[in-house]
N, C-alpha and C. Protein backbone atom coordinates (compact mmCIF):
# COMPACT_ATOMS: atom_id res chain seq x y z
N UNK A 1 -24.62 38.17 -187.02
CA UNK A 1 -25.08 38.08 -188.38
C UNK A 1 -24.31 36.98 -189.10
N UNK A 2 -25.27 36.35 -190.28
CA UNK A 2 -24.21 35.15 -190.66
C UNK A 2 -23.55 35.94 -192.21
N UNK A 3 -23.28 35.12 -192.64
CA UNK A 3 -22.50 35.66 -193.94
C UNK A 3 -22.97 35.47 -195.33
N UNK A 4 -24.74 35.17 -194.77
CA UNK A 4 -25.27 35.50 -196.40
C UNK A 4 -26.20 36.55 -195.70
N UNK A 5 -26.32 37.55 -194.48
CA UNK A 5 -27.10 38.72 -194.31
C UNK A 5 -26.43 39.87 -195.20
N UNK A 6 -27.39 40.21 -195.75
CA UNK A 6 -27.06 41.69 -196.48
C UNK A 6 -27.62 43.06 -195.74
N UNK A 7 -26.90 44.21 -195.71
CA UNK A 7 -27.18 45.03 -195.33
C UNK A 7 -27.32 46.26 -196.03
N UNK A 8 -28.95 46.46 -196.56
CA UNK A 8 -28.77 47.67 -197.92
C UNK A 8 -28.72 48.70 -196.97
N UNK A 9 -28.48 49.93 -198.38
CA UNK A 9 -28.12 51.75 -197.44
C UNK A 9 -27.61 51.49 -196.37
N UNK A 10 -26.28 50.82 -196.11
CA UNK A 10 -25.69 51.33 -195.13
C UNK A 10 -25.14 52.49 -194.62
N UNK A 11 -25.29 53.16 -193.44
CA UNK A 11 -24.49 54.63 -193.14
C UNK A 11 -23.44 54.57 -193.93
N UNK A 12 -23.20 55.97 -194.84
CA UNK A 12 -21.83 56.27 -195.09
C UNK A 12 -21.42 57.86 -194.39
N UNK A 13 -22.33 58.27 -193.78
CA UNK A 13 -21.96 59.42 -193.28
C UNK A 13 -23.43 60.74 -193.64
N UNK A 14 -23.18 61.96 -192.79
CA UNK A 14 -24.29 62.78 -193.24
C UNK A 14 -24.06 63.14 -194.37
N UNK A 15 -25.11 63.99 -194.87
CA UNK A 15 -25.23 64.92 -196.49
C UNK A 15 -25.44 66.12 -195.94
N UNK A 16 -25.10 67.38 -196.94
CA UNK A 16 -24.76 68.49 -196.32
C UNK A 16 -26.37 69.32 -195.88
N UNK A 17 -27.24 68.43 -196.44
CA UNK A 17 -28.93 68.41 -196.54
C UNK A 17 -29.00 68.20 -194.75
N UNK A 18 -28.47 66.75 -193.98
CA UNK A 18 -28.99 66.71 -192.94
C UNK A 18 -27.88 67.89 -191.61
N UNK A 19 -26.71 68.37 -192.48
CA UNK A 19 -26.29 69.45 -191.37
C UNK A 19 -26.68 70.64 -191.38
N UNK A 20 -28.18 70.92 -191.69
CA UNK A 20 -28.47 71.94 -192.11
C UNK A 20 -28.95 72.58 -190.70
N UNK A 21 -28.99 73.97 -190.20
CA UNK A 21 -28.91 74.74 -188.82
C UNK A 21 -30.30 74.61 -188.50
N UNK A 22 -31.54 74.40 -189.23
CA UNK A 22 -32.55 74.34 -188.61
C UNK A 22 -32.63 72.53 -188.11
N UNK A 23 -32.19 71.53 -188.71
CA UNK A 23 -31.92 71.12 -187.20
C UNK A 23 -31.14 70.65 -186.25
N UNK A 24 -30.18 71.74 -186.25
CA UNK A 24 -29.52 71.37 -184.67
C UNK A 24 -30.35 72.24 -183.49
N UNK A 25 -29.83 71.16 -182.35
CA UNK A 25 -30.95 71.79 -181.34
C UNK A 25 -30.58 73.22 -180.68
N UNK A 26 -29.19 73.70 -181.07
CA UNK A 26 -29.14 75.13 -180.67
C UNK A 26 -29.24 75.93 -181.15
N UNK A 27 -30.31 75.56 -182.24
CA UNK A 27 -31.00 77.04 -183.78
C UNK A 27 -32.14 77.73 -182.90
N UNK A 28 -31.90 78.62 -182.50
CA UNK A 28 -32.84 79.54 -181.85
C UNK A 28 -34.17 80.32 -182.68
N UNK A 29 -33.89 79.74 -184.42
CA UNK A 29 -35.34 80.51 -185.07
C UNK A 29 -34.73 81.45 -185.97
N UNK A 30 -34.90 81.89 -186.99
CA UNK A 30 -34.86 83.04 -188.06
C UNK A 30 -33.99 83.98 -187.69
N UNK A 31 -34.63 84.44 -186.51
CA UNK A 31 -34.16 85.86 -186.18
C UNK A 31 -33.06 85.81 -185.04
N UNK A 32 -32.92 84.77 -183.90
CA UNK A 32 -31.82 84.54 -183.23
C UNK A 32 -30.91 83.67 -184.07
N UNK A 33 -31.03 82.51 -184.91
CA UNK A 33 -29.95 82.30 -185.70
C UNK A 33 -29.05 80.80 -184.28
N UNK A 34 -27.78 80.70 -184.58
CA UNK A 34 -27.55 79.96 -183.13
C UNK A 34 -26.99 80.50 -182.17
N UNK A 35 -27.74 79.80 -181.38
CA UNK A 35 -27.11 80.74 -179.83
C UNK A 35 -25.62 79.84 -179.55
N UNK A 36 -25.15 79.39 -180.08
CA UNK A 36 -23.67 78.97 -179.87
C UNK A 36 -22.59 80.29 -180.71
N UNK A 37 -21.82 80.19 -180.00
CA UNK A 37 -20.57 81.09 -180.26
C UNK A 37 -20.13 80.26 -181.67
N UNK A 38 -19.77 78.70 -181.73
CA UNK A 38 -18.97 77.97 -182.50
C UNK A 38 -20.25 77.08 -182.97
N UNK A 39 -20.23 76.37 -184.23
CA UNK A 39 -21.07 75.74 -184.64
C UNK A 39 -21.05 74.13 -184.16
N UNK A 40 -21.62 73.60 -183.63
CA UNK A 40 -20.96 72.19 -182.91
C UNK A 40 -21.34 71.08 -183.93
N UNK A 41 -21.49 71.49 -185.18
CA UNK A 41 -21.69 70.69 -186.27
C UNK A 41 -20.57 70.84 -187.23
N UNK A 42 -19.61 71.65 -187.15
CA UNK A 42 -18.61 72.18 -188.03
C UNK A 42 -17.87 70.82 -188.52
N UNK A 43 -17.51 69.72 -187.81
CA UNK A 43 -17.01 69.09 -188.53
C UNK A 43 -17.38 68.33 -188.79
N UNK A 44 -18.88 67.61 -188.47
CA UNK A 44 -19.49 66.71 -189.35
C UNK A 44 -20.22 67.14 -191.02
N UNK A 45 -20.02 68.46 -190.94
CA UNK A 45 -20.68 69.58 -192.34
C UNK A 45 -19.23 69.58 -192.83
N UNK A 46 -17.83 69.51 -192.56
CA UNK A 46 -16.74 69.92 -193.28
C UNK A 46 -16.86 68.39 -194.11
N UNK A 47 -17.12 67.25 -193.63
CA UNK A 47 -17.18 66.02 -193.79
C UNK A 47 -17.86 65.87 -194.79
N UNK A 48 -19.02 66.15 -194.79
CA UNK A 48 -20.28 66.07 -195.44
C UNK A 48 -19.86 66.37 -196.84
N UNK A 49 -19.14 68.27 -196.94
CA UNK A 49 -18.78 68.84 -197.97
C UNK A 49 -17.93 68.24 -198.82
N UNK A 50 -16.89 67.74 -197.91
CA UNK A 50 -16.01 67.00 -198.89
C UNK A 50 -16.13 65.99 -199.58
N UNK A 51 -17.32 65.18 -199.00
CA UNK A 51 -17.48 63.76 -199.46
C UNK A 51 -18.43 64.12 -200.38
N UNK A 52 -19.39 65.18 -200.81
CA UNK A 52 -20.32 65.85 -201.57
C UNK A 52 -19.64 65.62 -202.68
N UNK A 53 -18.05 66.73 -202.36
CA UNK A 53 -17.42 67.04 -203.36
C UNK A 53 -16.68 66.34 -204.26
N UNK A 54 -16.53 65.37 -203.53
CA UNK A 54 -15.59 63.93 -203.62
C UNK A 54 -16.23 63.65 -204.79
N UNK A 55 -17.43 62.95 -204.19
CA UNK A 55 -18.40 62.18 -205.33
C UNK A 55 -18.86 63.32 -206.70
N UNK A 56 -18.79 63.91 -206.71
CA UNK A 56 -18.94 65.28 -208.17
C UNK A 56 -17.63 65.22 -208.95
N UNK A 57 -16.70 64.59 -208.21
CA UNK A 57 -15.44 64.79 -208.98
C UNK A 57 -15.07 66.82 -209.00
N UNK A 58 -15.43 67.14 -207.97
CA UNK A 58 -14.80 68.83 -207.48
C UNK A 58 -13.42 68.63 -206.50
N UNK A 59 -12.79 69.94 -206.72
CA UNK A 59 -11.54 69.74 -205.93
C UNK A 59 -12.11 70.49 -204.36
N UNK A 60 -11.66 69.70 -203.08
CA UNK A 60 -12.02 70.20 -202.02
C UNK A 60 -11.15 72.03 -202.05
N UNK A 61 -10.42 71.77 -201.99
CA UNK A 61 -9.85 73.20 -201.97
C UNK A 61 -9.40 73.86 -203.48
N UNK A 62 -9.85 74.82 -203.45
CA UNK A 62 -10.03 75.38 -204.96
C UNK A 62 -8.50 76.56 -205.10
């Protein structure tokens, strides 16, 4: 790329909208819920939250 390319909406990371359990692929549906023991999204959603929170001007830990 040269140095007058611009790059709008660049990734800054997910929103707590796209870590939502219906879609990760181990959401089994309503009534099974996830078939994982541990959530394998946990820390891209802890991420999400904070940077949510960040931008609101909220304290991450209350």
């Amino acid at each position: 790329m040269t140095e007058n390319t611009r790059i709008y909406h660049r990734f800054t990371g997910y929103t707590v909208a796209d870590c939502d359990c219906k879609y990760c692929l181990h959401y089994g549906g309503k009534r099974k819920g996830c078939v994982l023991d541990t959530c394998c999204c946990a820390e891209e959603r802890a991420q999400a939250l904070a940077r949510e929170q960040a931008e609101k001007g909220q304290s991450v830990w209350k």
